[in-house]
Protein backbone atom coordinates (compact mmCIF):
# COMPACT_ATOMS: atom_id res chain seq x y z
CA UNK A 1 108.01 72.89 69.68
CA UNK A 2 105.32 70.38 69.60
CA UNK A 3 101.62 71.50 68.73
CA UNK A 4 100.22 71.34 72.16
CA UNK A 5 103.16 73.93 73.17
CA UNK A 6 102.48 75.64 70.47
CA UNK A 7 98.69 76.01 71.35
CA UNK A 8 99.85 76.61 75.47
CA UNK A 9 102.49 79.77 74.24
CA UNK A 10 99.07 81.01 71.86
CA UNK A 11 97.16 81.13 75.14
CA UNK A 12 99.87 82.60 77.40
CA UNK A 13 100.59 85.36 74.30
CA UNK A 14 96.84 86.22 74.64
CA UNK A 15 96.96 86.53 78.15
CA UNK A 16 100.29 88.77 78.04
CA UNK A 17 99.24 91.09 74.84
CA UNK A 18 95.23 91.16 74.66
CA UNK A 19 93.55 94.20 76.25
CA UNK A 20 92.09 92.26 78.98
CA UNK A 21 95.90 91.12 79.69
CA UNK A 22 96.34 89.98 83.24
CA UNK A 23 99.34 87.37 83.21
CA UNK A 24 101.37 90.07 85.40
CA UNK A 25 99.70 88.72 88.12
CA UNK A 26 100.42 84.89 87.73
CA UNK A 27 104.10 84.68 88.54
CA UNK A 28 103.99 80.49 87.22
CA UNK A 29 101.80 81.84 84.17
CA UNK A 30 104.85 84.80 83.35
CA UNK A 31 108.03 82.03 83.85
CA UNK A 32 105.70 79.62 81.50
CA UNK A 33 105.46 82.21 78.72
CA UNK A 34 109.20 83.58 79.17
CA UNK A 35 110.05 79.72 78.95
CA UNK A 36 107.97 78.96 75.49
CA UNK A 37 109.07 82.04 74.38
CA UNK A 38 112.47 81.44 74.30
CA UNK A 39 111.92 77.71 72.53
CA UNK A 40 109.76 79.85 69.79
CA UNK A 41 112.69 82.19 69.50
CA UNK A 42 115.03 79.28 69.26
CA UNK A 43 113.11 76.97 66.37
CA UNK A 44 113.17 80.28 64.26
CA UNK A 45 116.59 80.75 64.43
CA UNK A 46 117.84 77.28 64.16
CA UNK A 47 118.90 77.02 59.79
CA UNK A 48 116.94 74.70 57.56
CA UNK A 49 119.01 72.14 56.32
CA UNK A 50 119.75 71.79 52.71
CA UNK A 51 118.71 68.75 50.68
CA UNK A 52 121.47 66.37 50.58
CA UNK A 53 123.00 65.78 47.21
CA UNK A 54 125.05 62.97 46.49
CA UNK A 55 128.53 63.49 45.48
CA UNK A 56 131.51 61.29 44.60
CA UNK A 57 133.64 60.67 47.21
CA UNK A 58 137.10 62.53 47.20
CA UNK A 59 140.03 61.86 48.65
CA UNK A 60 141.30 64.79 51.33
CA UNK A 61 144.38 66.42 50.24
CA UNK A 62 146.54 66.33 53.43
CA UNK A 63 146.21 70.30 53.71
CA UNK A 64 142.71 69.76 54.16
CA UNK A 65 142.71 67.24 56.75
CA UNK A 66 140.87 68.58 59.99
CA UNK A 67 142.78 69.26 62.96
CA UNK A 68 142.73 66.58 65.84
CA UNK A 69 140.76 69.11 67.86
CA UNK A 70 137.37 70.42 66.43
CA UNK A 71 136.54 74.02 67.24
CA UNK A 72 134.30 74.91 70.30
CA UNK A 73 130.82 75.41 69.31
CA UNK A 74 129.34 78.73 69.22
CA UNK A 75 126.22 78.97 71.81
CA UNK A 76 123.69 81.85 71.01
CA UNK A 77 121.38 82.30 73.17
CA UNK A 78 117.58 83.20 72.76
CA UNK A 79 117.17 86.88 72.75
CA UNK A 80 113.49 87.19 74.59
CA UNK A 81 110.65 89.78 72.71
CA UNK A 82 110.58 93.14 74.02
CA UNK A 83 107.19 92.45 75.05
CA UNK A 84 108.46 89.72 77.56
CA UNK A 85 111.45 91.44 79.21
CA UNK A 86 108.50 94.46 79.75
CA UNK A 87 106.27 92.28 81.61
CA UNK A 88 109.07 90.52 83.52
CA UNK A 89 110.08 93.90 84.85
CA UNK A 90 105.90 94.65 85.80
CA UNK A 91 105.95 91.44 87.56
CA UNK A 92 109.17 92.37 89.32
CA UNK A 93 107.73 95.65 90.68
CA UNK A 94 104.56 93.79 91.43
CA UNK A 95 106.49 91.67 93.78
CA UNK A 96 108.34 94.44 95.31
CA UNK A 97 105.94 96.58 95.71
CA UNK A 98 103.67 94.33 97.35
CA UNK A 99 106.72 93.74 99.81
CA UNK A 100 107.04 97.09 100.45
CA UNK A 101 102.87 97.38 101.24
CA UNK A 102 103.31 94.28 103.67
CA UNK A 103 105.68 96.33 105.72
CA UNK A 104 103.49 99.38 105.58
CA UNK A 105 101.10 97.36 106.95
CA UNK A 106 102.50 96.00 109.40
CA UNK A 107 103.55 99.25 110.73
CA UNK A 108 100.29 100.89 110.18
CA UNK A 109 97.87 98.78 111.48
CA UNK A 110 97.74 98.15 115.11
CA UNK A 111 94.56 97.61 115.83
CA UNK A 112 93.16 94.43 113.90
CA UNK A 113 89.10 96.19 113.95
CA UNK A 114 90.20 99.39 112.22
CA UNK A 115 87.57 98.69 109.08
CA UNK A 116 87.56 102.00 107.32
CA UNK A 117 89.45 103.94 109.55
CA UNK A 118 92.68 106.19 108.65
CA UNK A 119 95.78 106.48 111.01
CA UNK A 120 96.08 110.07 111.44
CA UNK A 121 98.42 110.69 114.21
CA UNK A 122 101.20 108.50 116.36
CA UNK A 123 102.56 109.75 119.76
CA UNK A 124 105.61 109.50 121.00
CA UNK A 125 106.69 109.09 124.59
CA UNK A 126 107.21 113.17 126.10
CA UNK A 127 108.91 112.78 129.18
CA UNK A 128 108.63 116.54 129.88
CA UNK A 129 104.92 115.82 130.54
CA UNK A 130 103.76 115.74 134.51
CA UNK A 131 100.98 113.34 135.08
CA UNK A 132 98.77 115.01 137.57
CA UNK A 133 99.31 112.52 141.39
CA UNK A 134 95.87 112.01 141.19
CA UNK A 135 95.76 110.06 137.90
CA UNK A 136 98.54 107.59 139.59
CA UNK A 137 97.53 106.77 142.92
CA UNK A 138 98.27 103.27 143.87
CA UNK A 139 99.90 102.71 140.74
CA UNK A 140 103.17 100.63 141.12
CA UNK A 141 105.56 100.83 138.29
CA UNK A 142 106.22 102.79 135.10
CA UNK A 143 103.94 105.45 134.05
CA UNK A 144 104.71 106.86 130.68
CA UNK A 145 103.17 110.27 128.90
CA UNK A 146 102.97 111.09 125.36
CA UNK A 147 102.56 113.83 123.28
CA UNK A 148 99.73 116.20 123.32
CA UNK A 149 96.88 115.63 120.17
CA UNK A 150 94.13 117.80 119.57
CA UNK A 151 94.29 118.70 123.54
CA UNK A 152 94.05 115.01 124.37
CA UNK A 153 96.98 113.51 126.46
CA UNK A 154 97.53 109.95 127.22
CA UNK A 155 99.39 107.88 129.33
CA UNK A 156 100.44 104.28 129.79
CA UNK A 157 100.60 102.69 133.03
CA UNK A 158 100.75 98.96 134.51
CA UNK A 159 97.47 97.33 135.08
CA UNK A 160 96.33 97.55 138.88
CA UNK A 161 95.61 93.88 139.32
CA UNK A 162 98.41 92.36 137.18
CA UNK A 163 101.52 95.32 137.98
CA UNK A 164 104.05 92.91 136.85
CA UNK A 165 102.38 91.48 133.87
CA UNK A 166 103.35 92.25 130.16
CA UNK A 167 99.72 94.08 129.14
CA UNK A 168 99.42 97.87 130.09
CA UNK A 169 96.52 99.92 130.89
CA UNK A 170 95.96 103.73 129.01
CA UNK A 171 94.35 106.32 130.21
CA UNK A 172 92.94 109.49 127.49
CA UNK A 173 91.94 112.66 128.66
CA UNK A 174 92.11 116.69 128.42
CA UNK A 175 93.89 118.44 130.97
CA UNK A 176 91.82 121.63 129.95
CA UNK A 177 89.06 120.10 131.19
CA UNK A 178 90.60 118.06 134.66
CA UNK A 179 90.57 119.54 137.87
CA UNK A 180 92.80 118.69 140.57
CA UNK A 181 92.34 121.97 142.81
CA UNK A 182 90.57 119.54 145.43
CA UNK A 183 93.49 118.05 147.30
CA UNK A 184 94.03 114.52 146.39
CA UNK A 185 90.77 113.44 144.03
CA UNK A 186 90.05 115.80 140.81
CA UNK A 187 87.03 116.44 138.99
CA UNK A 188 86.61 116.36 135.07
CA UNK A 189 84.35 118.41 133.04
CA UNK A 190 84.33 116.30 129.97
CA UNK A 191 82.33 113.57 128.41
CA UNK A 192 85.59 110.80 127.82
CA UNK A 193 87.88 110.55 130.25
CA UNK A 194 88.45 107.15 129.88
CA UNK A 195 90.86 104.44 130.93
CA UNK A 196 90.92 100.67 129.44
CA UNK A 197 93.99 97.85 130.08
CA UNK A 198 94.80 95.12 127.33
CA UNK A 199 94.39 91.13 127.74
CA UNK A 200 96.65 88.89 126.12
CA UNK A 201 97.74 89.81 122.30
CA UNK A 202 94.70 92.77 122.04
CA UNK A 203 96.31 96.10 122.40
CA UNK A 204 94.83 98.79 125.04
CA UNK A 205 92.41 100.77 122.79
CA UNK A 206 89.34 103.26 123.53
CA UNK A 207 86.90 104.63 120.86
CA UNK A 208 84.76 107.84 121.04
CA UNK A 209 82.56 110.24 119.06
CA UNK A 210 82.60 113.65 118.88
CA UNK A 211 79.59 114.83 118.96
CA UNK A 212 77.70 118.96 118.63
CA UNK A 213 77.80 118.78 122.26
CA UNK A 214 80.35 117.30 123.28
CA UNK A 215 83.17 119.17 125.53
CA UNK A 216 86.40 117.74 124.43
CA UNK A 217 85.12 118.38 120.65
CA UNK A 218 85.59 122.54 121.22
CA UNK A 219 89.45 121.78 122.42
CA UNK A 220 89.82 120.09 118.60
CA UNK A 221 89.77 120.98 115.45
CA UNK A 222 87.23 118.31 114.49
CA UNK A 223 83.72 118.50 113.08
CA UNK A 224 81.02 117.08 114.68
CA UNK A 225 80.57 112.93 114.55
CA UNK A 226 84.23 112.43 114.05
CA UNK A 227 85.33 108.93 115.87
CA UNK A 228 88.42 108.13 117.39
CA UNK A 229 90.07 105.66 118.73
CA UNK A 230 93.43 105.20 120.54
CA UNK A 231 95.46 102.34 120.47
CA UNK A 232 98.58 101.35 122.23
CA UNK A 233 101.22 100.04 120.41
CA UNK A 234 103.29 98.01 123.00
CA UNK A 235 105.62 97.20 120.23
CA UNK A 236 107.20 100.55 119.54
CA UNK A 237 105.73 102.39 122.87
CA UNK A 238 103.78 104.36 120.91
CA UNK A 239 99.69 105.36 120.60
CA UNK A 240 98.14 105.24 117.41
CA UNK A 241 95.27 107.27 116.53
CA UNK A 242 92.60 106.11 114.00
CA UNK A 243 89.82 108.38 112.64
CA UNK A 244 87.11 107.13 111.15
């Protein structure tokens, strides 16, 4: 090795072994070491060769003459340090497991203005669910329900001024608190009954808080100042349900 690799592999060893060590997280800084590591490994194994020493030349006795064919060398190859077959494996579960957050991720987070929110709940379609007439009128198209939350029920429905295209409208409510008794209108004794349609790529989503007074709050299990929002997730016809 020459002195400047020499100097490189003293920089990389301080980065790999020292307590403020943080070479897992370079992949090209980790190969580099491995790399120098294995020319170190090699220099200390290669022999030293002995001082020549003149001798009178000899004539080969025919037994001794060496086969046409020379034997195959022998290859050995560098064993790595212990140390650097560790922090190869680190940087290997570094990688996956920063794969396996990316798809978390991606799965978890619908809505792209969640800052400090938690997922806490995702609903699935409940087809057993009747959507009260008077929630639907003049509504052409599809009209899915989802699971109950907290006394909350949602549904999905197509947009009243763009029926055929691909954003959808939600609506949130409790039915504790909706009545329908009046013919073909209803009347709702709550704070948020609320109803909201997406545009382009942004998903259908409402937010509210919970406040001391607030009706829909005493069907919950929630304290006081909790925020929610719901967000439909067009992808997997789902809603997801942030806290925060």
């Amino acid at each position: 090795m020459s002195i400047d690799e020499e100097d490189e592999l003293a920089q990389l060893r301080r980065r790999a072994y020292s307590p403020s060590a943080d070479i897992a997280s370079d992949p090209d800084a980790l190969r580099r070491l491995i790399e120098l590591e294995a020319r170190a490994n090699a220099t200390e194994q290669a022999p030293a060769s002995a001082p020549a020493v003149p001798e009178e030349p000899v004539a080969p006795a025919e037994s001794e003459i060496p086969d046409a064919t020379p034997a195959r060398p022998r290859i050995t190859r560098p064993r790595l340090r212990r140390s650097t077959v560790i922090l190869l494996a680190a940087a290997a579960l570094v990688v996956a497991t920063l794969a396996t957050v990316l798809v978390v991720v991606q799965r978890v987070q619908t809505d792209p203005l969640q800052a400090g929110a938690t997922q806490i709940a995702r609903l699935a379609p409940d087809p057993d669910f009747e959507v009260p007439s008077s929630l639907t009128v003049g509504i052409t198209g599809n009209v899915t329900a989802f699971e109950e939350f907290e006394g909350f029920r949602v549904i999905s429905q197509p947009s009243y001024y763009d029926a055929e295209g691909a954003a959808r409208c939600m609506t949130v409510w409790q039915p504790e608190l909706l009545d329908t008794a009046g013919g073909g209108g209803f009347s709702y004794d709550g704070e948020f009954f609320l109803s909201t349609c997406g545009a382009g790529s942004f998903p259908a989503n409402m937010t509210m808080l919970l406040r001391d007074g607030t009706p829909e709050r005493a069907q919950t299990d929630f304290p006081a100042g909790t925020a929610l929002q719901f967000v439909y997730d067009a992808v997997n016809n789902e809603i997801v349900i942030f806290r925060g």
